[in-house]
PDB file of N, CA and C in Angstrom:
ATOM      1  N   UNK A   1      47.302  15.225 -59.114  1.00  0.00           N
ATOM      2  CA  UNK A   1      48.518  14.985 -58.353  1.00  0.00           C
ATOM      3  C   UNK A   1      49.746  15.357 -59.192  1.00  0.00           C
ATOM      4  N   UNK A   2      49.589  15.327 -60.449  1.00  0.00           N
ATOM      5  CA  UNK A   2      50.934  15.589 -61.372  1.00  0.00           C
ATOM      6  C   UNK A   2      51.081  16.820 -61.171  1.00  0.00           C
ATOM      7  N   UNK A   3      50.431  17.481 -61.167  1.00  0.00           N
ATOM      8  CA  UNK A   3      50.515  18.824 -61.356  1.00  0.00           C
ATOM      9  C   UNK A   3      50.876  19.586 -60.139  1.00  0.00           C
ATOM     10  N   UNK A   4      50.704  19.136 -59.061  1.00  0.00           N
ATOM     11  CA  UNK A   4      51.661  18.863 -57.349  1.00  0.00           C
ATOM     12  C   UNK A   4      52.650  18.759 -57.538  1.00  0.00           C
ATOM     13  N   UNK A   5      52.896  17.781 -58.354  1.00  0.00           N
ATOM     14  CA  UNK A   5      54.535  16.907 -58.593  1.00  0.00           C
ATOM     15  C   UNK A   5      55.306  18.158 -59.228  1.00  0.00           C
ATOM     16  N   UNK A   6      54.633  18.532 -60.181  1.00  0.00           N
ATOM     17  CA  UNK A   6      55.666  19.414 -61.265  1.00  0.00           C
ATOM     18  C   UNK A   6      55.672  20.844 -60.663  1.00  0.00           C
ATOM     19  N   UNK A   7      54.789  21.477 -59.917  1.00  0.00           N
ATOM     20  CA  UNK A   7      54.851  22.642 -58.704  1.00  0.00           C
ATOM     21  C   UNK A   7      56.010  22.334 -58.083  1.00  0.00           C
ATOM     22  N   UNK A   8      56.104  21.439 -57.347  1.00  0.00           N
ATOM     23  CA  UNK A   8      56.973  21.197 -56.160  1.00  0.00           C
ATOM     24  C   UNK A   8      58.452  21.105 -57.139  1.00  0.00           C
ATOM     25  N   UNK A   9      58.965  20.599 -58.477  1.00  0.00           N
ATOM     26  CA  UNK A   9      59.674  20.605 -58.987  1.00  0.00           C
ATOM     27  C   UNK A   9      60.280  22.262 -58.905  1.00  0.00           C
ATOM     28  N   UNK A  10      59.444  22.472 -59.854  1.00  0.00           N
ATOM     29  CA  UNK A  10      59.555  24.204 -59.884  1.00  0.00           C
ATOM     30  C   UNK A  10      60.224  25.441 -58.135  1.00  0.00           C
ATOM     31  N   UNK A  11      59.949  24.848 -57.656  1.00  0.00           N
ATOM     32  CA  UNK A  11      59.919  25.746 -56.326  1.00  0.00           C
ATOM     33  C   UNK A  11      60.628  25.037 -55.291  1.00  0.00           C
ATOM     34  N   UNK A  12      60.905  23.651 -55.714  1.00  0.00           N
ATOM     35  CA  UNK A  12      62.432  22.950 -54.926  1.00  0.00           C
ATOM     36  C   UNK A  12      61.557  22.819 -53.407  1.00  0.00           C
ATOM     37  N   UNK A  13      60.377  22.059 -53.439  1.00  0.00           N
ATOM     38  CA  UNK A  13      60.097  21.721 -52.451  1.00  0.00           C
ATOM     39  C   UNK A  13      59.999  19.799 -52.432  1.00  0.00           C
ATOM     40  N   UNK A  14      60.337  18.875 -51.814  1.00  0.00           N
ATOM     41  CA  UNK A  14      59.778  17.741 -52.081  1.00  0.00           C
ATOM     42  C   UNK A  14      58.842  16.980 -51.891  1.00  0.00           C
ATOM     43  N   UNK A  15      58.509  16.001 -52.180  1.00  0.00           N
ATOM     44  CA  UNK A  15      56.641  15.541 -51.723  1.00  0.00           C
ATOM     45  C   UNK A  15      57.219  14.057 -51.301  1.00  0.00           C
ATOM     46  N   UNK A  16      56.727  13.454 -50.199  1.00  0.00           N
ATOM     47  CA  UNK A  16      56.936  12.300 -49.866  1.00  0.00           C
ATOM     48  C   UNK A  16      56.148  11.403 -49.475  1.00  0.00           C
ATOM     49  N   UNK A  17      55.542  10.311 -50.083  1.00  0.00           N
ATOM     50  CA  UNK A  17      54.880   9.377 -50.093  1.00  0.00           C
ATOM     51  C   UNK A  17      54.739   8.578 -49.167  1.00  0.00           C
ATOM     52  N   UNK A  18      53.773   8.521 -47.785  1.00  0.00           N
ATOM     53  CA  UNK A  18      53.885   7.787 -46.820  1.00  0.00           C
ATOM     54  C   UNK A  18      52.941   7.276 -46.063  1.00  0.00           C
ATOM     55  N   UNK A  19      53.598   5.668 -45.392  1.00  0.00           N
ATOM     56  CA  UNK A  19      52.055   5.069 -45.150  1.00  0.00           C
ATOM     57  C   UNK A  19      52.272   5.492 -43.646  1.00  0.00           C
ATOM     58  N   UNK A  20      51.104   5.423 -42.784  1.00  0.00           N
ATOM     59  CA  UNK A  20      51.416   5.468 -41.432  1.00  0.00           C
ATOM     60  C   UNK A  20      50.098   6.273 -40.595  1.00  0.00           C
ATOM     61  N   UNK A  21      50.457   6.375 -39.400  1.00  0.00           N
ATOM     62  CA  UNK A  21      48.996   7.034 -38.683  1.00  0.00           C
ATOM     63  C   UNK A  21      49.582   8.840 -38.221  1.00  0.00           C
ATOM     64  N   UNK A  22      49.609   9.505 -39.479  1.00  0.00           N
ATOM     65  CA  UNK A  22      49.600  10.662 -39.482  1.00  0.00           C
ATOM     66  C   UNK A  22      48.833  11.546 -40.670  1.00  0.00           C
ATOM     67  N   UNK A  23      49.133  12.743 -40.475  1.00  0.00           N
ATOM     68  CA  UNK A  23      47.685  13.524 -41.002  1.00  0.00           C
ATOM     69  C   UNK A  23      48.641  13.890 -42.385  1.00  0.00           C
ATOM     70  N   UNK A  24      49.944  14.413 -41.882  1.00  0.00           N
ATOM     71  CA  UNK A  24      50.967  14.840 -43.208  1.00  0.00           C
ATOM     72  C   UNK A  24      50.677  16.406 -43.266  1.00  0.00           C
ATOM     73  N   UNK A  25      51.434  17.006 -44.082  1.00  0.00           N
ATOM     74  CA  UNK A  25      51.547  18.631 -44.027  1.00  0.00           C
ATOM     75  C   UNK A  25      53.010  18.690 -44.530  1.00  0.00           C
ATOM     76  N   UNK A  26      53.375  20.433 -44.357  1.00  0.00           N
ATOM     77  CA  UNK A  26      54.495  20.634 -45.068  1.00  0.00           C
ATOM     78  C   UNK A  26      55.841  21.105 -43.618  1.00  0.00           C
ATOM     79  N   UNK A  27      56.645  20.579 -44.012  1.00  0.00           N
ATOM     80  CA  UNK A  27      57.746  20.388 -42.915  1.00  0.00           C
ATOM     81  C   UNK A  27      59.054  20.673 -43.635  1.00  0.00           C
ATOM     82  N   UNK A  28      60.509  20.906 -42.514  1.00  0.00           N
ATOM     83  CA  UNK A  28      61.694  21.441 -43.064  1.00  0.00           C
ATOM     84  C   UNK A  28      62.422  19.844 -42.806  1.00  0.00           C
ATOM     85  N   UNK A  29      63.441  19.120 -43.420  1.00  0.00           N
ATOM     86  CA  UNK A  29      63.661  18.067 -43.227  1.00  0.00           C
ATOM     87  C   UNK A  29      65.348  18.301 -43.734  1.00  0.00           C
ATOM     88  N   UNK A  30      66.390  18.039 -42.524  1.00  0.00           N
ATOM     89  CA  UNK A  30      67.895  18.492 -43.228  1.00  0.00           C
ATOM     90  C   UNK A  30      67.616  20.076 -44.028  1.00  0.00           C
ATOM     91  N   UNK A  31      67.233  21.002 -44.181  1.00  0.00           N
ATOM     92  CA  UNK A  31      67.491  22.101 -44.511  1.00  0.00           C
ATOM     93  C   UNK A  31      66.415  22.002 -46.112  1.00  0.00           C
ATOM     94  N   UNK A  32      65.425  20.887 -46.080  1.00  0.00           N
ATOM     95  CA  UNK A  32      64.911  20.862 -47.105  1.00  0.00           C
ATOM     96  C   UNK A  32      63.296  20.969 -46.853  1.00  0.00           C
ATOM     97  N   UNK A  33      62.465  21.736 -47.849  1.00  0.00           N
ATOM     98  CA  UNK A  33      61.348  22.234 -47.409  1.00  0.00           C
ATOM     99  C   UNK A  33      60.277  20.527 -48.203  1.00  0.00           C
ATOM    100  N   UNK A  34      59.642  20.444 -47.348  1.00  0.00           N
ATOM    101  CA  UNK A  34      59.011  18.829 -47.501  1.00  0.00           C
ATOM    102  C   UNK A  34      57.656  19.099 -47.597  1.00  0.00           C
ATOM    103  N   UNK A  35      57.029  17.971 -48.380  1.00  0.00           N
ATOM    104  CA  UNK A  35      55.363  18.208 -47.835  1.00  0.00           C
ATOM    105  C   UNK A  35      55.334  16.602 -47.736  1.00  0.00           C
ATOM    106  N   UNK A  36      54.905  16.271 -46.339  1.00  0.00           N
ATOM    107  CA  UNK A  36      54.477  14.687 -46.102  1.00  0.00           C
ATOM    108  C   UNK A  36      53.095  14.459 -47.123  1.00  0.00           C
ATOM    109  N   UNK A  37      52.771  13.526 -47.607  1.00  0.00           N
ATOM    110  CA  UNK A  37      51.241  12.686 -47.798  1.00  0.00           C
ATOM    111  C   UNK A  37      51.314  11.172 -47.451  1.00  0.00           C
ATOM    112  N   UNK A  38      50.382  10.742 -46.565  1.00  0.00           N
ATOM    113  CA  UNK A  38      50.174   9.912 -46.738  1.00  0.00           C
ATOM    114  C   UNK A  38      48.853   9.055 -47.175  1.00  0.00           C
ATOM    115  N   UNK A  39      50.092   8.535 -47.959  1.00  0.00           N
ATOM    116  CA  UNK A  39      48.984   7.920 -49.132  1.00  0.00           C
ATOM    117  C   UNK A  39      48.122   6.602 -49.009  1.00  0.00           C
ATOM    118  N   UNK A  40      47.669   6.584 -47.665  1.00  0.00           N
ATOM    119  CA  UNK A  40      46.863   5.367 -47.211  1.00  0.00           C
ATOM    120  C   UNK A  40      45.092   6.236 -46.731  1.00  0.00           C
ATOM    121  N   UNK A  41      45.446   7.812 -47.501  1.00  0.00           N
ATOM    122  CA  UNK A  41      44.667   8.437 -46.767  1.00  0.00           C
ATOM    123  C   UNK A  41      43.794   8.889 -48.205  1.00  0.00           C
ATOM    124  N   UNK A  42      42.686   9.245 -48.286  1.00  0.00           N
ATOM    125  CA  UNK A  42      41.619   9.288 -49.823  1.00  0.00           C
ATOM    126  C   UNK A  42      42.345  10.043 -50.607  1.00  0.00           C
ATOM    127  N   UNK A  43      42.001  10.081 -51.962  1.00  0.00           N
ATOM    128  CA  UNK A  43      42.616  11.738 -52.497  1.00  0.00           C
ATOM    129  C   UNK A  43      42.528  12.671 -52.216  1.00  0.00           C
ATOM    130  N   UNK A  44      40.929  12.708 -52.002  1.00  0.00           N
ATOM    131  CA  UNK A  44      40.611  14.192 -51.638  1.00  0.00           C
ATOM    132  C   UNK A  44      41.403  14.507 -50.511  1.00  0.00           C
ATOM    133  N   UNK A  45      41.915  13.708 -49.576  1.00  0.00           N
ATOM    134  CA  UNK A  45      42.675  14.500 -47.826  1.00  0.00           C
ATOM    135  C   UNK A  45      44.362  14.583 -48.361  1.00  0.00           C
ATOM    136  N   UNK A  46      44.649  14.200 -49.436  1.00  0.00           N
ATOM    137  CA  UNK A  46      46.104  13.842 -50.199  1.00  0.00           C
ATOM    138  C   UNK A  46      45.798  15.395 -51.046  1.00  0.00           C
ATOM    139  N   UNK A  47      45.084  15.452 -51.405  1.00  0.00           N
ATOM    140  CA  UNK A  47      45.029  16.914 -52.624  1.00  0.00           C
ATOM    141  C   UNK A  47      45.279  18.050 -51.446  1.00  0.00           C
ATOM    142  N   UNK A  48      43.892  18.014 -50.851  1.00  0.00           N
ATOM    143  CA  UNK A  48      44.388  19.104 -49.557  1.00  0.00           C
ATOM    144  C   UNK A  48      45.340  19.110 -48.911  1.00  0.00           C
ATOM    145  N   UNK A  49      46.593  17.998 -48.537  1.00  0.00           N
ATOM    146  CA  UNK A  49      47.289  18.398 -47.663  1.00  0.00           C
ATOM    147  C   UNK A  49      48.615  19.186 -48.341  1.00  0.00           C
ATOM    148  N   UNK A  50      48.781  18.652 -49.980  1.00  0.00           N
ATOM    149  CA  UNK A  50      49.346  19.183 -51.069  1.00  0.00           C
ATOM    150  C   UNK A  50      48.964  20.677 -51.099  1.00  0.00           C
ATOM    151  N   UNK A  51      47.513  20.784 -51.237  1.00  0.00           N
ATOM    152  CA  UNK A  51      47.574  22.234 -51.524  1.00  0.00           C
ATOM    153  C   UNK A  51      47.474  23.537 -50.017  1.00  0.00           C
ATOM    154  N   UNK A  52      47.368  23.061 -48.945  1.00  0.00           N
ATOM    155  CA  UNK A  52      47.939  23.915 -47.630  1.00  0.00           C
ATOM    156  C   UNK A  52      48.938  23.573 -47.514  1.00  0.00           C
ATOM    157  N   UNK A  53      50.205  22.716 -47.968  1.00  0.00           N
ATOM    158  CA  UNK A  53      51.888  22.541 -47.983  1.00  0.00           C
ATOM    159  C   UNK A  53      51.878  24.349 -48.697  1.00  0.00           C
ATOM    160  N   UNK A  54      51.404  24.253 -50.302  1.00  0.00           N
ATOM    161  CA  UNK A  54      51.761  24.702 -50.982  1.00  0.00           C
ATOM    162  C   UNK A  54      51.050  26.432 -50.735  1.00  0.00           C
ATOM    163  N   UNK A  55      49.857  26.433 -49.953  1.00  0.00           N
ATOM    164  CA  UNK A  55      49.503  27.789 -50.117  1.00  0.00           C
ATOM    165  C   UNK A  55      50.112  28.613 -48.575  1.00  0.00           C
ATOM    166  N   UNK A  56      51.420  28.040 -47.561  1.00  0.00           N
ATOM    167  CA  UNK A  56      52.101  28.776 -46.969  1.00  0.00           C
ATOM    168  C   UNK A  56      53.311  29.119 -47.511  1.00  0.00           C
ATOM    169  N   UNK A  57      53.774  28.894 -49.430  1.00  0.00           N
ATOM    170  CA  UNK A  57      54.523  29.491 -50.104  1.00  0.00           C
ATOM    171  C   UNK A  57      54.589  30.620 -50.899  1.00  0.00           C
ATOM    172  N   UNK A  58      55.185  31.677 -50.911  1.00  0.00           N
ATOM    173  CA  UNK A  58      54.900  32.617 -52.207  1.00  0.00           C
ATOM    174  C   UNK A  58      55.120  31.673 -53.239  1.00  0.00           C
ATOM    175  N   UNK A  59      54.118  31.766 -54.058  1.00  0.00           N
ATOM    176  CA  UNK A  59      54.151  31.160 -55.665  1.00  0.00           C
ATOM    177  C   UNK A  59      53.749  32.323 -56.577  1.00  0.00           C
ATOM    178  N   UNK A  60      53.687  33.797 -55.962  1.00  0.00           N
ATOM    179  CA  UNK A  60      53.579  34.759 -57.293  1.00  0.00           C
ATOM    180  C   UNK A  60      54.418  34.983 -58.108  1.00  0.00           C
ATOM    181  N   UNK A  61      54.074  34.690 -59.141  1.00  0.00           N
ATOM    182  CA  UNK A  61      55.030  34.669 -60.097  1.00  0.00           C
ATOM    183  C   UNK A  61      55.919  33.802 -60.688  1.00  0.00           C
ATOM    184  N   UNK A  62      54.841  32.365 -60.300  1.00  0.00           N
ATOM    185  CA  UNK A  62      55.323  31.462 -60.730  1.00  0.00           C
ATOM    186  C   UNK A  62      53.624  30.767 -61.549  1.00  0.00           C
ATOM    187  N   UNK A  63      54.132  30.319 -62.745  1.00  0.00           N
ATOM    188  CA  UNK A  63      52.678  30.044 -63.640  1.00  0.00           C
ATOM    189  C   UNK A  63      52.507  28.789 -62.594  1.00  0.00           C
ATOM    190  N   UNK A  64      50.922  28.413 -62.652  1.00  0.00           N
ATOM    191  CA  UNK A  64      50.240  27.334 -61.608  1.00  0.00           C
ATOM    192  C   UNK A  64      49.385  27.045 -63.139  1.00  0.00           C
ATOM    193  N   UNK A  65      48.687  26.081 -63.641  1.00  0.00           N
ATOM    194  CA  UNK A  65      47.873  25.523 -64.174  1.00  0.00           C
ATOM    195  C   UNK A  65      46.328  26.269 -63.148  1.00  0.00           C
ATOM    196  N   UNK A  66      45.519  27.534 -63.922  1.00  0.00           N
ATOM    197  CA  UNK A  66      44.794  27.679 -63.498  1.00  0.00           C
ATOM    198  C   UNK A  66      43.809  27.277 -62.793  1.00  0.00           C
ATOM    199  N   UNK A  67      43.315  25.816 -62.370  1.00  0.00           N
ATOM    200  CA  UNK A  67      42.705  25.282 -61.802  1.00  0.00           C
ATOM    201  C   UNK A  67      43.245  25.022 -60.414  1.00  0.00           C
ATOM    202  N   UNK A  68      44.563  24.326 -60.997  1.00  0.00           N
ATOM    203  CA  UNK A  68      44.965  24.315 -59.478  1.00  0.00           C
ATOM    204  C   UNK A  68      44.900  25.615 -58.708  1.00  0.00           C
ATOM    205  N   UNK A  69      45.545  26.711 -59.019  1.00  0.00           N
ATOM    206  CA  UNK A  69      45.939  27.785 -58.137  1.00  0.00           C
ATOM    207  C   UNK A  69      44.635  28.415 -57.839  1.00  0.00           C
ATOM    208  N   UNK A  70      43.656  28.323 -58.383  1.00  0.00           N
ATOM    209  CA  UNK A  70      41.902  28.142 -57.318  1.00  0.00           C
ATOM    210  C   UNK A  70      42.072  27.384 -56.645  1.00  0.00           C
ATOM    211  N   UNK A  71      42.252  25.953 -56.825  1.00  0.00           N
ATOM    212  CA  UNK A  71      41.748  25.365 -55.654  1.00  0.00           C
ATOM    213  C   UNK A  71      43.365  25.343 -54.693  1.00  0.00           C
ATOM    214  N   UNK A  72      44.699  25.936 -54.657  1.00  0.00           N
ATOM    215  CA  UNK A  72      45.259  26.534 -53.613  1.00  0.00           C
ATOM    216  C   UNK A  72      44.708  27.810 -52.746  1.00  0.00           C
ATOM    217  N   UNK A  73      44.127  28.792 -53.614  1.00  0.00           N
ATOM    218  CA  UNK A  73      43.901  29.903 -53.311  1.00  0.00           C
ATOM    219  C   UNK A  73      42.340  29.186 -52.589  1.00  0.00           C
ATOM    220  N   UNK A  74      41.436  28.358 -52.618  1.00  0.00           N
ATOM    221  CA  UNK A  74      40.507  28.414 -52.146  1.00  0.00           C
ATOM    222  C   UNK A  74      40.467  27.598 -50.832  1.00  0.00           C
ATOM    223  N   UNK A  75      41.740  26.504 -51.101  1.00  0.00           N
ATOM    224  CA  UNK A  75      42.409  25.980 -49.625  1.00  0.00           C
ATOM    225  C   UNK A  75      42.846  26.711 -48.330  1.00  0.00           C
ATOM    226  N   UNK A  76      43.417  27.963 -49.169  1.00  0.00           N
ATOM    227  CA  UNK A  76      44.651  29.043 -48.636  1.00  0.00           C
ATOM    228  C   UNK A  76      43.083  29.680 -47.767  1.00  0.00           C
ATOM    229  N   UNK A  77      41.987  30.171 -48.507  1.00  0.00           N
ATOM    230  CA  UNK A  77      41.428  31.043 -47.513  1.00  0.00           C
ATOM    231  C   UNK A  77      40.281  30.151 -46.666  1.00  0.00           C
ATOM    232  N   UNK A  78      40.315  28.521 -46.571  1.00  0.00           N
ATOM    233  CA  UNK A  78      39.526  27.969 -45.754  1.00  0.00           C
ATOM    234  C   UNK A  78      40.443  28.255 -44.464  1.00  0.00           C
ATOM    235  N   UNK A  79      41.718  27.669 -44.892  1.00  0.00           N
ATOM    236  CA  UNK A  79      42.785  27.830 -43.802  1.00  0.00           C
ATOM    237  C   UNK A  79      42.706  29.486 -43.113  1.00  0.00           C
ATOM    238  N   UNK A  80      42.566  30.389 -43.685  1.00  0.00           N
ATOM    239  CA  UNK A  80      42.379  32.171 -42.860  1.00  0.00           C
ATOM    240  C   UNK A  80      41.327  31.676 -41.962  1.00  0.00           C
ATOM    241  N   UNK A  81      40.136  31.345 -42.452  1.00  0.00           N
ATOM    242  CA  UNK A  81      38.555  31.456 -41.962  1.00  0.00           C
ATOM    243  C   UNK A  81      38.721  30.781 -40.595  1.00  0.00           C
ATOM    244  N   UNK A  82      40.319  29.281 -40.884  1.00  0.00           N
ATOM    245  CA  UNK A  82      40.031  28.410 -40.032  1.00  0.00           C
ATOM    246  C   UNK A  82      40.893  29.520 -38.892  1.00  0.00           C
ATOM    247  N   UNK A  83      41.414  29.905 -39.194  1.00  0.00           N
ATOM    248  CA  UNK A  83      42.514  30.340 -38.014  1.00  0.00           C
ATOM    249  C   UNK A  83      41.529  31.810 -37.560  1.00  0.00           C
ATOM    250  N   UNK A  84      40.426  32.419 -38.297  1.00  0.00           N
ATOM    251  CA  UNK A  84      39.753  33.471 -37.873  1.00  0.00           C
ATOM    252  C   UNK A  84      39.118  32.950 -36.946  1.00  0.00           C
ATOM    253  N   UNK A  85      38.628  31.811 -36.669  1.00  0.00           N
ATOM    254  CA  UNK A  85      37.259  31.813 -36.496  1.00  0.00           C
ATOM    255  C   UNK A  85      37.258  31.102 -34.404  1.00  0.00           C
TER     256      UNK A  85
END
């Protein structure tokens, strides 16, 4: 999750922490680019919703901590397959 935190620093997007009966994703809020989580929801559905916020951004050319930017890039093409299929 830190490493979410310090992405989203970098690229001026914000992350917002929330309880409630929604799924969360990345949204424009006042002219500001947002990614909801809510955090009543496992990690694993909190990591993913972090990393499909983050893989409808260009981030080339911005360093990612190699692990993460697999598992964006491997989020990024479940999301193609999902919209192929």
């Amino acid at each position: 999750m830190e490493f979410f935190e310090e992405l989203a620093d970098r690229v001026g997007v914000k992350i917002i922490h929330g309880k409630g009966d929604f799924q969360g994703g990345p949204c424009i809020v006042n002219n500001e680019k947002v990614i909801v989580v809510n955090k009543v929801k496992p990690i694993e559905q909190r990591l993913r919703i972090l990393a499909r916020g983050f893989a409808t951004m260009d981030l080339a050319g911005i360093y990612i901590v190699p692990a993460l930017r697999a598992y964006i890039d491997e989020v990024q093409a479940s999301l193609f397959n999902e919209e192929v299929t």
